[in-house]
PDB file of N, CA and C in Angstrom:
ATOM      1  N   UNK A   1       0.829  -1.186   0.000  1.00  0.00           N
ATOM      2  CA  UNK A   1       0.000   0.000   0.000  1.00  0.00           C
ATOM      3  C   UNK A   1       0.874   1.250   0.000  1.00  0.00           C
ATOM      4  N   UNK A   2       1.870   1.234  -0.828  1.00  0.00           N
ATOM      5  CA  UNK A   2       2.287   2.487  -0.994  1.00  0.00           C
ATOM      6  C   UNK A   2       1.768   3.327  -1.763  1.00  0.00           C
ATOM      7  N   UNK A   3       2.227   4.703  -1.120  1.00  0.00           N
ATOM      8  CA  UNK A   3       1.467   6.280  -1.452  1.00  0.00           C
ATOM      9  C   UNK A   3       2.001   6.071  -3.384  1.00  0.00           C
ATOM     10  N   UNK A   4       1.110   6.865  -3.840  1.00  0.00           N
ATOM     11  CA  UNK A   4       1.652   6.933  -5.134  1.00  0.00           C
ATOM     12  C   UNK A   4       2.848   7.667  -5.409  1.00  0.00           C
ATOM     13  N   UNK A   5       3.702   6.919  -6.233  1.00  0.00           N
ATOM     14  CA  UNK A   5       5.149   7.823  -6.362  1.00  0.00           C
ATOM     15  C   UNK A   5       6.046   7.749  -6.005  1.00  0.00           C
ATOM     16  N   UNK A   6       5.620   6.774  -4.661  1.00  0.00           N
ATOM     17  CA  UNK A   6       6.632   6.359  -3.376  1.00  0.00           C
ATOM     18  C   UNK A   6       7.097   4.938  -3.863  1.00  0.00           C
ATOM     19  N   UNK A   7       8.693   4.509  -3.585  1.00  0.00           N
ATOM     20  CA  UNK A   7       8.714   2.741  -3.320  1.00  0.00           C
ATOM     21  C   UNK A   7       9.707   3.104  -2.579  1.00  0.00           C
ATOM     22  N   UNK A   8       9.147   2.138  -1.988  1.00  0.00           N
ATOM     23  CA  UNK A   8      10.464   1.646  -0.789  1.00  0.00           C
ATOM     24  C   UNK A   8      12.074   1.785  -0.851  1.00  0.00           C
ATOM     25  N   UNK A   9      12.287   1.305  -1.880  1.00  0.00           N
ATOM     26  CA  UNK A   9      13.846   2.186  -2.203  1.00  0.00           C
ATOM     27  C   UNK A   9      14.594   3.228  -2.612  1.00  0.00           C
ATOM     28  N   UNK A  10      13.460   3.779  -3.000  1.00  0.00           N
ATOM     29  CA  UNK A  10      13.511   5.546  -3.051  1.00  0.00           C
ATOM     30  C   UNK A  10      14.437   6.583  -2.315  1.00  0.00           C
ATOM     31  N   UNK A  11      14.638   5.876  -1.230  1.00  0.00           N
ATOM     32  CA  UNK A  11      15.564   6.243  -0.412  1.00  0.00           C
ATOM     33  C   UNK A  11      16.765   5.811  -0.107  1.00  0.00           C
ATOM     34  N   UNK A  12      17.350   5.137  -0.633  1.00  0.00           N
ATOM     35  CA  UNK A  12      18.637   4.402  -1.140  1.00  0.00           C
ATOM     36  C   UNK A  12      19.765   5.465  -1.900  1.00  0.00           C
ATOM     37  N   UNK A  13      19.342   6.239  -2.680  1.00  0.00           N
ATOM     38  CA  UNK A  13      19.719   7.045  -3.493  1.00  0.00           C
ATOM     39  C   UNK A  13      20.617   8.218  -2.665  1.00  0.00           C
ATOM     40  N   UNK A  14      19.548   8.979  -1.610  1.00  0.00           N
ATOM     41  CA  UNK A  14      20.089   9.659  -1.103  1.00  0.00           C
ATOM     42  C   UNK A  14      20.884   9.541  -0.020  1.00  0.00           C
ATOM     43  N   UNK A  15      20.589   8.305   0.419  1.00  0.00           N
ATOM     44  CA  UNK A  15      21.621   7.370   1.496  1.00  0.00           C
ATOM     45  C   UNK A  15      22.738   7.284   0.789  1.00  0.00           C
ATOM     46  N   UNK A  16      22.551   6.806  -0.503  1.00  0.00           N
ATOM     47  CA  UNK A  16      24.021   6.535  -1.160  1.00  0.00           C
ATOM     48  C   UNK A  16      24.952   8.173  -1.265  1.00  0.00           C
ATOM     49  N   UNK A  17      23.768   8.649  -1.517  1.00  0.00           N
ATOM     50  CA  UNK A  17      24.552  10.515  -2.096  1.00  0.00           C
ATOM     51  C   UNK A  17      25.379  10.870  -0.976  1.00  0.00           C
ATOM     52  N   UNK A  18      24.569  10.714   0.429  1.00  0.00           N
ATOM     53  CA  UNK A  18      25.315  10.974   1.604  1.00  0.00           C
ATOM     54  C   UNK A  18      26.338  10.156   2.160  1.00  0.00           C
ATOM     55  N   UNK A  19      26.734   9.085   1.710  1.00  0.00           N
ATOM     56  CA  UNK A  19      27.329   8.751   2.430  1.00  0.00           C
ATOM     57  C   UNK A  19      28.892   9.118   1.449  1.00  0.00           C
ATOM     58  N   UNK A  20      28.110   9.004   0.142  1.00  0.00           N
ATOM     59  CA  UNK A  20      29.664   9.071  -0.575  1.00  0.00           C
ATOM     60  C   UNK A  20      30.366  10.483  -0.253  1.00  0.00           C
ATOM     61  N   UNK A  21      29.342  11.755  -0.185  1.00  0.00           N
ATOM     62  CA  UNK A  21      29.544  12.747  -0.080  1.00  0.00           C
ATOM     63  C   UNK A  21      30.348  12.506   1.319  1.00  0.00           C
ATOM     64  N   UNK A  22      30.241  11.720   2.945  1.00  0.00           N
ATOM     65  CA  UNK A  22      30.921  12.080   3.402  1.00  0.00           C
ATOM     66  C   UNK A  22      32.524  11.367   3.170  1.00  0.00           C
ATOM     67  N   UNK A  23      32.545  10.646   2.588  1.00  0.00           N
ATOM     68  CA  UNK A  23      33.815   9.920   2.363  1.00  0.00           C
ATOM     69  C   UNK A  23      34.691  10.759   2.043  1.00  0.00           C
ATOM     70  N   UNK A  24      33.717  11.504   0.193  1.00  0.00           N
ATOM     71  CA  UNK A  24      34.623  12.435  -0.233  1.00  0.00           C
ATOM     72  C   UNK A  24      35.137  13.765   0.170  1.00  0.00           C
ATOM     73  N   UNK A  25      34.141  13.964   1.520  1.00  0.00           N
ATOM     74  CA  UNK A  25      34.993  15.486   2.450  1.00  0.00           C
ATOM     75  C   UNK A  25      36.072  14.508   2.874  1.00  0.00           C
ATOM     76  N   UNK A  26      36.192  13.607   3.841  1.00  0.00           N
ATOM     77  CA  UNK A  26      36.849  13.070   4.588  1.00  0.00           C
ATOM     78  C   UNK A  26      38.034  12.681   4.039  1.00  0.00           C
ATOM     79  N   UNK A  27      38.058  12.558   3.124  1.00  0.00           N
ATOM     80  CA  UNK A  27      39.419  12.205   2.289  1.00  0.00           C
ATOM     81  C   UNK A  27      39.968  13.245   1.963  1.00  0.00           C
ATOM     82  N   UNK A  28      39.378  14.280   1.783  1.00  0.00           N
ATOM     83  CA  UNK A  28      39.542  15.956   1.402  1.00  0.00           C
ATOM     84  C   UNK A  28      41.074  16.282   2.711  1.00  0.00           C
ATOM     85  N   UNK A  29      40.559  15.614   3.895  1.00  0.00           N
ATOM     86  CA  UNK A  29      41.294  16.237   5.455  1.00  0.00           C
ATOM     87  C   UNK A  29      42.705  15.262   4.832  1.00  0.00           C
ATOM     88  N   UNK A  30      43.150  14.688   3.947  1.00  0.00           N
ATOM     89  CA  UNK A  30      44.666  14.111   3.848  1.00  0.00           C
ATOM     90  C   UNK A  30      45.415  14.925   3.199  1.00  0.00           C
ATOM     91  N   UNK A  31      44.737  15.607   2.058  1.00  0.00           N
ATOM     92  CA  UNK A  31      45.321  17.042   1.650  1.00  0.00           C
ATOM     93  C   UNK A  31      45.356  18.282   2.027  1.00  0.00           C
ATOM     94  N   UNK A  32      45.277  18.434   3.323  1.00  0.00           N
ATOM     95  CA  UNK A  32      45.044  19.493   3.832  1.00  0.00           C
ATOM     96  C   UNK A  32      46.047  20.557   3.867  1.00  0.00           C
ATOM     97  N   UNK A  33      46.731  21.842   3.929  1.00  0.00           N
ATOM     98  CA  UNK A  33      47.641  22.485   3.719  1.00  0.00           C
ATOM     99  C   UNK A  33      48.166  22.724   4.732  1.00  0.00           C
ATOM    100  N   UNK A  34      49.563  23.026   4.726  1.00  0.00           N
ATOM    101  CA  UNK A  34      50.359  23.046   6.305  1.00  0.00           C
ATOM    102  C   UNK A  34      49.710  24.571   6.478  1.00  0.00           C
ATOM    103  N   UNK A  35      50.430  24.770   7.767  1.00  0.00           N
ATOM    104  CA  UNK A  35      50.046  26.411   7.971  1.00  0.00           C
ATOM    105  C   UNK A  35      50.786  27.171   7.100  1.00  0.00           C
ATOM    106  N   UNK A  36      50.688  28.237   6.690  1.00  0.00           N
ATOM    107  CA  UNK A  36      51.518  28.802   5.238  1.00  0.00           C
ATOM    108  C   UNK A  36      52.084  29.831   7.074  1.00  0.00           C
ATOM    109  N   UNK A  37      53.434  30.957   6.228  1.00  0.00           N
ATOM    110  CA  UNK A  37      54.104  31.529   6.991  1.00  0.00           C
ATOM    111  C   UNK A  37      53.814  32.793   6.426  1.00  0.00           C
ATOM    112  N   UNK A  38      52.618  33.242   7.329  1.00  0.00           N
ATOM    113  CA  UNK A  38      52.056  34.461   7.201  1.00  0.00           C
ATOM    114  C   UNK A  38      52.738  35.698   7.668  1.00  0.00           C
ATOM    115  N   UNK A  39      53.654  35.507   8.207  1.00  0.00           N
ATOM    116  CA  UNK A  39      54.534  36.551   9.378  1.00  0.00           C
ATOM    117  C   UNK A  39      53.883  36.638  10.610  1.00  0.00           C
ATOM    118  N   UNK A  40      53.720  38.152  10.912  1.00  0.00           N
ATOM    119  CA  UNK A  40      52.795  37.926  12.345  1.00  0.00           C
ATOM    120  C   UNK A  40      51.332  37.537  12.345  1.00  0.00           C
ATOM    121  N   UNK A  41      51.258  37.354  11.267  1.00  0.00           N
ATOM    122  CA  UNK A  41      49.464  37.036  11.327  1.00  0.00           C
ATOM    123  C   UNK A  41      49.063  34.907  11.192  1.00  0.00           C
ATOM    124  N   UNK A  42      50.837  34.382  10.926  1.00  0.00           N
ATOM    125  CA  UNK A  42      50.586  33.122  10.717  1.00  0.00           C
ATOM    126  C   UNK A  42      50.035  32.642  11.880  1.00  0.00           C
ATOM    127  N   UNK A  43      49.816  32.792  13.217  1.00  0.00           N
ATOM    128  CA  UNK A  43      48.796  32.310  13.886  1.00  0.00           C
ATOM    129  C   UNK A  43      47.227  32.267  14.190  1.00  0.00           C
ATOM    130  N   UNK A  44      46.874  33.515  13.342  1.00  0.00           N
ATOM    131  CA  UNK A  44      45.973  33.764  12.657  1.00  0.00           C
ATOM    132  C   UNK A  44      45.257  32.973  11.542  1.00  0.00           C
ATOM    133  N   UNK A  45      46.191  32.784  10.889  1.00  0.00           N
ATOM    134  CA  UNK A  45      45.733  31.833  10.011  1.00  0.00           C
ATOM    135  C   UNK A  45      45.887  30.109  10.202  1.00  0.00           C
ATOM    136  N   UNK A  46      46.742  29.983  10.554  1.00  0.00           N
ATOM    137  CA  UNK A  46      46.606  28.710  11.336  1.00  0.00           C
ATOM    138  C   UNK A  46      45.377  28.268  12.157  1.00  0.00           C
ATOM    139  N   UNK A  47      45.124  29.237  12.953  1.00  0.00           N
ATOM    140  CA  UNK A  47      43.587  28.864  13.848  1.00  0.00           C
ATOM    141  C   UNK A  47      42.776  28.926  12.512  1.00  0.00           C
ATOM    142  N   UNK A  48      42.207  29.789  12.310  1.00  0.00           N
ATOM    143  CA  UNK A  48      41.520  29.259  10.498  1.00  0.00           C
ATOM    144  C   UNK A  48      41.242  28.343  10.105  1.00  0.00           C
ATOM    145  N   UNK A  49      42.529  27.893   9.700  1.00  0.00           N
ATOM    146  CA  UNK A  49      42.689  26.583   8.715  1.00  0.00           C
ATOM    147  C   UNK A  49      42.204  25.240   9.930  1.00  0.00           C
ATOM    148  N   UNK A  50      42.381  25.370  11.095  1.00  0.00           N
ATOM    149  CA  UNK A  50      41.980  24.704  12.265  1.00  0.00           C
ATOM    150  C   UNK A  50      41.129  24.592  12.782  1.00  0.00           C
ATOM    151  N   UNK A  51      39.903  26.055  12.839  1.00  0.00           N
ATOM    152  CA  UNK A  51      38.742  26.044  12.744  1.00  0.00           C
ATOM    153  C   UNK A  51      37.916  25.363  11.185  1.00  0.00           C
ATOM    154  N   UNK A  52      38.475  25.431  10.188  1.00  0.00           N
ATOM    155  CA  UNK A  52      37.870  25.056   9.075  1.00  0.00           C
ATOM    156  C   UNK A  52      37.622  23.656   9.084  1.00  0.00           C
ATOM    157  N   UNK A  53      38.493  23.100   9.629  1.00  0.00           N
ATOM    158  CA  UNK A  53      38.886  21.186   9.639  1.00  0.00           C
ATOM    159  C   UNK A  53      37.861  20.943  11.036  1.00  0.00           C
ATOM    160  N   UNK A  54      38.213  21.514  11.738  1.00  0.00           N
ATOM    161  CA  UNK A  54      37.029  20.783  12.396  1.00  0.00           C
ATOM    162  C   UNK A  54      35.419  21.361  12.237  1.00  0.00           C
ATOM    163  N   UNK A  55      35.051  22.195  11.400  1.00  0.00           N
ATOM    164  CA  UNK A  55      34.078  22.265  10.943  1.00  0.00           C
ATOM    165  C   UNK A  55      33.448  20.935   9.731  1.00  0.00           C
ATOM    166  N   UNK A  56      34.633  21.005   8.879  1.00  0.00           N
ATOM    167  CA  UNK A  56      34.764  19.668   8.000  1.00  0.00           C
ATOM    168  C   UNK A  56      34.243  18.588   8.330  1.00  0.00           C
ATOM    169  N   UNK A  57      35.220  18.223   9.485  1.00  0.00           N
ATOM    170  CA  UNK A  57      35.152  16.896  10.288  1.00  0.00           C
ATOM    171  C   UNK A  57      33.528  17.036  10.863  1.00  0.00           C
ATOM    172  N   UNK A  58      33.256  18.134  11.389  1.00  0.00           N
ATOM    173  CA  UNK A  58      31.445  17.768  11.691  1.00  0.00           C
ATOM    174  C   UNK A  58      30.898  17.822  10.908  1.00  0.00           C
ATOM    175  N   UNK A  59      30.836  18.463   9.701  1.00  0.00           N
ATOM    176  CA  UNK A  59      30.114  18.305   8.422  1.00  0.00           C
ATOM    177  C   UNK A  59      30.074  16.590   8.051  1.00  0.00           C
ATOM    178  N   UNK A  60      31.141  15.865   8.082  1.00  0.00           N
ATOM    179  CA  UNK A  60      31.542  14.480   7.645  1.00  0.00           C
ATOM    180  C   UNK A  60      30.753  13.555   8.956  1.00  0.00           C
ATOM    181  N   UNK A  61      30.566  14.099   9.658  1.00  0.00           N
ATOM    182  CA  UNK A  61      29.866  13.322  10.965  1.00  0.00           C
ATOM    183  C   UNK A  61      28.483  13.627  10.370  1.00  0.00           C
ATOM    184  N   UNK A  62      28.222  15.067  10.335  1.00  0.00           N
ATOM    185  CA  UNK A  62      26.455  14.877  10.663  1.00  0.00           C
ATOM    186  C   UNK A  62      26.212  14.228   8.936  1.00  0.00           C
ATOM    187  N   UNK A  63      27.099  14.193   8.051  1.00  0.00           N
ATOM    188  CA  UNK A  63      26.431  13.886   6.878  1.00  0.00           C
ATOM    189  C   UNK A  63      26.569  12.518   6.645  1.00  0.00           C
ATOM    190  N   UNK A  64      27.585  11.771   7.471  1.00  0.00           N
ATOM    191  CA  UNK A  64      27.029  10.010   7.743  1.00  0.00           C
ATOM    192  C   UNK A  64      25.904   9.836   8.515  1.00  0.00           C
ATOM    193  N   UNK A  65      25.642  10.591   9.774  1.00  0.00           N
ATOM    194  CA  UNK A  65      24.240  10.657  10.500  1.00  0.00           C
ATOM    195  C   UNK A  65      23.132  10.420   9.366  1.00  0.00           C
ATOM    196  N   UNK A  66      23.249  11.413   8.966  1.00  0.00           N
ATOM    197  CA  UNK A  66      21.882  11.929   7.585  1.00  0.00           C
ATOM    198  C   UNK A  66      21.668  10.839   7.515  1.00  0.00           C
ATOM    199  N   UNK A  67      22.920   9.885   6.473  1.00  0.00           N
ATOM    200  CA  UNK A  67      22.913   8.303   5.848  1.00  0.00           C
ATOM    201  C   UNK A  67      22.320   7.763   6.819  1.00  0.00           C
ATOM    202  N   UNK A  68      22.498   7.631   7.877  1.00  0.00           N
ATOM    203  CA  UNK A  68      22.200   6.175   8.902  1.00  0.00           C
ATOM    204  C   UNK A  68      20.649   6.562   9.109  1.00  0.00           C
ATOM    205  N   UNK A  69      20.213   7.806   9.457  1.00  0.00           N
ATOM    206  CA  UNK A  69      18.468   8.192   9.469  1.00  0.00           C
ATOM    207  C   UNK A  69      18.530   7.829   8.174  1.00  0.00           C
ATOM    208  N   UNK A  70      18.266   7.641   7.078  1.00  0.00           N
ATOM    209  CA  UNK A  70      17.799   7.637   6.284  1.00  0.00           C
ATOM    210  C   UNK A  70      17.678   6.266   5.447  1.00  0.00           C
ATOM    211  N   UNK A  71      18.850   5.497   6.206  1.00  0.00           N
ATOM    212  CA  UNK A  71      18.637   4.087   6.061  1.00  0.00           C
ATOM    213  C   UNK A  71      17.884   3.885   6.760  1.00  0.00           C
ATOM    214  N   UNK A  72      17.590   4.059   8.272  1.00  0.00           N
ATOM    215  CA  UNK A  72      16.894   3.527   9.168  1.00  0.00           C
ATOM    216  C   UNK A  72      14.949   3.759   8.604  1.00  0.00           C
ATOM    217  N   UNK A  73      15.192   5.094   7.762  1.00  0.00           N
ATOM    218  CA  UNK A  73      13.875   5.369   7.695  1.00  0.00           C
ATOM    219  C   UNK A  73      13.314   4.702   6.563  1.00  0.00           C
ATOM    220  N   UNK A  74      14.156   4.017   5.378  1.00  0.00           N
ATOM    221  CA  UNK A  74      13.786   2.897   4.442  1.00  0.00           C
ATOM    222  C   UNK A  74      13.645   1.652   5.342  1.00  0.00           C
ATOM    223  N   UNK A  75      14.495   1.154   6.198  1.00  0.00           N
ATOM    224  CA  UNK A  75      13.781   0.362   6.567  1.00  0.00           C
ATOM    225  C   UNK A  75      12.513  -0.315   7.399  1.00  0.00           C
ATOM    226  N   UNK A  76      12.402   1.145   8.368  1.00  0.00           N
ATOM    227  CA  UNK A  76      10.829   1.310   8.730  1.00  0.00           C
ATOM    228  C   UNK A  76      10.044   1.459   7.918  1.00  0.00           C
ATOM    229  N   UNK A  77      10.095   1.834   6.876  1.00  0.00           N
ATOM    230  CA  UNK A  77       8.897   2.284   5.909  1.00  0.00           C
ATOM    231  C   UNK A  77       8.653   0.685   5.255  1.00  0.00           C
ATOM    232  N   UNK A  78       9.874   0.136   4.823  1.00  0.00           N
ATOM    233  CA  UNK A  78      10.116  -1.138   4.116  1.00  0.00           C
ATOM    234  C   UNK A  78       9.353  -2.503   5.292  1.00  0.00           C
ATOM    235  N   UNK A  79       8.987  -2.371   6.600  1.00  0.00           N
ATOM    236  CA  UNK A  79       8.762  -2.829   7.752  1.00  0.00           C
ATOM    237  C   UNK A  79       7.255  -2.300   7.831  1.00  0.00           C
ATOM    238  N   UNK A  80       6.526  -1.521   7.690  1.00  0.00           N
ATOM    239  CA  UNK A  80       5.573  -0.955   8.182  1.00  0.00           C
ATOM    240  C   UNK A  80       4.728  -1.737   6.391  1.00  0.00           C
ATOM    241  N   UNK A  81       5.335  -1.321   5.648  1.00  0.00           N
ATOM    242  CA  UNK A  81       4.366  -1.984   4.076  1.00  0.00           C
ATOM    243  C   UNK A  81       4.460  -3.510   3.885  1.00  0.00           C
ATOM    244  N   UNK A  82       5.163  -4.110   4.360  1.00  0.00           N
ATOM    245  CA  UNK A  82       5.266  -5.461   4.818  1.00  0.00           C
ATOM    246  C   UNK A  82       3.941  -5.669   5.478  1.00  0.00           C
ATOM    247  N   UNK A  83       4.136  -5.546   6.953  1.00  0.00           N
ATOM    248  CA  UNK A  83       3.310  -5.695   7.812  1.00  0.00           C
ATOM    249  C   UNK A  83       1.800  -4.986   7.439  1.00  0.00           C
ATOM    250  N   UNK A  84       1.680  -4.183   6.715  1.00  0.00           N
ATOM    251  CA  UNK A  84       0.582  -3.528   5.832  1.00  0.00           C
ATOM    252  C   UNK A  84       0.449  -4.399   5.022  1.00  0.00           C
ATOM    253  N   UNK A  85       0.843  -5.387   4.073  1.00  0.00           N
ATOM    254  CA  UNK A  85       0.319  -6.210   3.047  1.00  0.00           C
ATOM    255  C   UNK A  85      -0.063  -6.998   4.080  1.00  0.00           C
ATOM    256  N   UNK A  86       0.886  -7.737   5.091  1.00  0.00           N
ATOM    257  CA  UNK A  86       0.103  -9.039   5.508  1.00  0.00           C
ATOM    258  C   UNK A  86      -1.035  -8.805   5.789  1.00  0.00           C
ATOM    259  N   UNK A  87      -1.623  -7.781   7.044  1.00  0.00           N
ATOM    260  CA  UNK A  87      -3.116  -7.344   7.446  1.00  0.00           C
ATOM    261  C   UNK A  87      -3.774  -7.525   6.461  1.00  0.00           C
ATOM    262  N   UNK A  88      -3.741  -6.960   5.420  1.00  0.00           N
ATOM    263  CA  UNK A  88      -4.675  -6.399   4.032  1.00  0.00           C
ATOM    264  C   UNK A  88      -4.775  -8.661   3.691  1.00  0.00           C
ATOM    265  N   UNK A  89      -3.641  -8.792   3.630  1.00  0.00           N
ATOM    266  CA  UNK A  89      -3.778 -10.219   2.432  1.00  0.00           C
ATOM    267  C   UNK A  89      -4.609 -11.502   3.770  1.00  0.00           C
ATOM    268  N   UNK A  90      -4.645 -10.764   5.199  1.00  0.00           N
ATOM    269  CA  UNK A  90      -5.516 -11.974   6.197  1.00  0.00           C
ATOM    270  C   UNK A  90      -6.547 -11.365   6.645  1.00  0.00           C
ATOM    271  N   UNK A  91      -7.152 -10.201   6.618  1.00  0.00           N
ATOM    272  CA  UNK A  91      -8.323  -9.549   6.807  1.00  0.00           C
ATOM    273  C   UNK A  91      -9.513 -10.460   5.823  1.00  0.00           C
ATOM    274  N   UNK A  92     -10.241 -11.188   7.016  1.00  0.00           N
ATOM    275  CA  UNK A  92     -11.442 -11.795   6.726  1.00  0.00           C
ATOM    276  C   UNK A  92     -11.137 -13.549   6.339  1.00  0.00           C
ATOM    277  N   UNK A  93     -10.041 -13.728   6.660  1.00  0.00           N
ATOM    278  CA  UNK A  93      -9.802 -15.013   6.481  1.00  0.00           C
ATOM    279  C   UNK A  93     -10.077 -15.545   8.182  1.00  0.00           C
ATOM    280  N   UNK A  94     -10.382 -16.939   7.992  1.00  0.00           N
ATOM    281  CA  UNK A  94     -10.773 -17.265   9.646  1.00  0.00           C
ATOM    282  C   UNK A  94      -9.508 -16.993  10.559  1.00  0.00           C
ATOM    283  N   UNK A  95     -10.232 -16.510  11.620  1.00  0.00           N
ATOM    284  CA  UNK A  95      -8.950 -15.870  12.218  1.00  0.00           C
ATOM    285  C   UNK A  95      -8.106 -14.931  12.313  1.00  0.00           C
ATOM    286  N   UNK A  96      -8.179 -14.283  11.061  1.00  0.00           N
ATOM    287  CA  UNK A  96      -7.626 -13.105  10.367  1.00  0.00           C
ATOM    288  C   UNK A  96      -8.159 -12.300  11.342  1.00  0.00           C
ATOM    289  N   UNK A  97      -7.320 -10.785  11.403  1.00  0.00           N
ATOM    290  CA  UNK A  97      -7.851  -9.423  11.456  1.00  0.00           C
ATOM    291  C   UNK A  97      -9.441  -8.609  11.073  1.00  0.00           C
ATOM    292  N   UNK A  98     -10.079  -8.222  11.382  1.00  0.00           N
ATOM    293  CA  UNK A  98     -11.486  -7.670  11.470  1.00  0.00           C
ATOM    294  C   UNK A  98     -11.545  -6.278  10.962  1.00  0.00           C
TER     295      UNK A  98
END
């Protein structure tokens, strides 16, 4: 009994988008640039480049999160239309659902 438009794996796609997306930040952090030698301001820029990476690094966290809700939510949905066909296919059989 799915909604029209909807299937169950519909959501696979963007699980996949996210997860590759976080790989490909995360691999991004091996090329990362040393601190350049700014003169007096290279500590300046160093925190920067230090604040930027660990912004990264949570970007790469919450965007595997995303993936894992979003697997989790194909497979509730994939769990709930299951259990929705069986009702529907024993409703009115002896014993069945009412």
């Amino acid at each position: 009994m799915s909604l029209p438009g909807i299937e169950i794996g519909d959501l696979n796609e963007p699980a996949r988008i996210l997860i590759d997306n976080a790989h490909k930040l995360d691999s991004s952090g091996n090329s990362a640039p040393e601190v350049p030698n700014a003169g007096p301001s290279t500590i300046f820029v160093g925190e920067a480049i230090a604040s930027l990476a660990q912004v990264m690094s949570e970007l790469v966290i919450a965007s595997a999160r995303a993936a894992d809700a979003v697997q989790t939510c194909d497979e509730n949905y994939a769990a709930a239309e299951d259990a929705n066909t069986a009702a529907v296919v024993h409703a009115g059989t002896p014993g069945g659902p009412r």
